[in-house]
Protein backbone atom coordinates (compact mmCIF):
# COMPACT_ATOMS: atom_id res chain seq x y z
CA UNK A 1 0.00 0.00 0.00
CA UNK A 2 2.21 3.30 -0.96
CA UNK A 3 1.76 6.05 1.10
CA UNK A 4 -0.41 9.36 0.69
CA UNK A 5 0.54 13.01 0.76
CA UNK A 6 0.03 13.27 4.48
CA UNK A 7 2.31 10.12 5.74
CA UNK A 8 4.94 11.78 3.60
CA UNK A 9 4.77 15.27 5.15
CA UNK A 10 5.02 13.53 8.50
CA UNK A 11 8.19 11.50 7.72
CA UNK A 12 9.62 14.25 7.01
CA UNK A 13 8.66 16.25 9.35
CA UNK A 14 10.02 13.49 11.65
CA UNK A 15 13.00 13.42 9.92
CA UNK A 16 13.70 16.86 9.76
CA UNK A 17 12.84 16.98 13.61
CA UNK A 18 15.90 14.57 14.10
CA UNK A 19 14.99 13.99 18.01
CA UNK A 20 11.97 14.43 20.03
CA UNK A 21 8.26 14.27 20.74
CA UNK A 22 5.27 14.37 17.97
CA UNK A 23 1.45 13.85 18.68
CA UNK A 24 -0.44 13.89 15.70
CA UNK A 25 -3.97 13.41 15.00
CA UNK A 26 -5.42 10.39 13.49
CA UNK A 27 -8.61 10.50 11.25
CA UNK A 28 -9.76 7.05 9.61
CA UNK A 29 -6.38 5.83 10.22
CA UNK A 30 -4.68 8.43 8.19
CA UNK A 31 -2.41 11.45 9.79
CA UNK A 32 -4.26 14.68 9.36
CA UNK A 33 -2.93 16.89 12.09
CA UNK A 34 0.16 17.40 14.10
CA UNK A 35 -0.79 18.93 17.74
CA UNK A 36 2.62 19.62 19.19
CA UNK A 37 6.30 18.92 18.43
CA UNK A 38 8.92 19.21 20.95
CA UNK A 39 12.48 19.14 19.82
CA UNK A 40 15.00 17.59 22.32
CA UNK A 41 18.90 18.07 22.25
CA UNK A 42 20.47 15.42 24.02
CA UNK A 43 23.39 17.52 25.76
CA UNK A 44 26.07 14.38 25.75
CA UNK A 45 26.24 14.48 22.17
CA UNK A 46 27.06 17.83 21.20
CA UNK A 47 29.78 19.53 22.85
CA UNK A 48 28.73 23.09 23.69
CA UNK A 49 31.00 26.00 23.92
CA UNK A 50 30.34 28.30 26.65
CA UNK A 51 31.15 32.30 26.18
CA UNK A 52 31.51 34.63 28.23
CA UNK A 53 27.87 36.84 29.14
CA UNK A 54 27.86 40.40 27.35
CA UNK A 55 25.43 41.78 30.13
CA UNK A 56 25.40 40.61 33.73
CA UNK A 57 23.17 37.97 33.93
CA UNK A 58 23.14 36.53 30.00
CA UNK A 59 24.60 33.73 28.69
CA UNK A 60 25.06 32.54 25.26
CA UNK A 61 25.35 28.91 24.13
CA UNK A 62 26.87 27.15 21.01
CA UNK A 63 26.80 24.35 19.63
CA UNK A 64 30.34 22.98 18.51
């Protein structure tokens, strides 16, 4: 059975998401809606540079 227009769009979505959470709506077995996405960084994997805050209290983070 090959796949419609909406099971595409959420493959990719899903693979352009790379990590995280999805819940999507369901309608006669077929994806119609995605509710909410939530995109996780697992911080073990990517080594993050830390600089020094511009204004007292800020800090800015990289990704290395």
């Amino acid at each position: 059975m090959p796949l419609d227009k909406s099971e595409k769009q959420l493959i990719k979505f899903i693979r352009d998401l790379g990590w995280g959470e999805v819940n999507v709506r369901v309608e006669e077995g077929k994806p119609v809606l995605i509710c909410e996405a939530i995109r996780t960084f697992k911080l073990e994997e990517q080594p993050v540079e830390i600089q020094q805050p511009r204004k007292k209290g800020r800090m800015t983070f990289f990704n290395g």
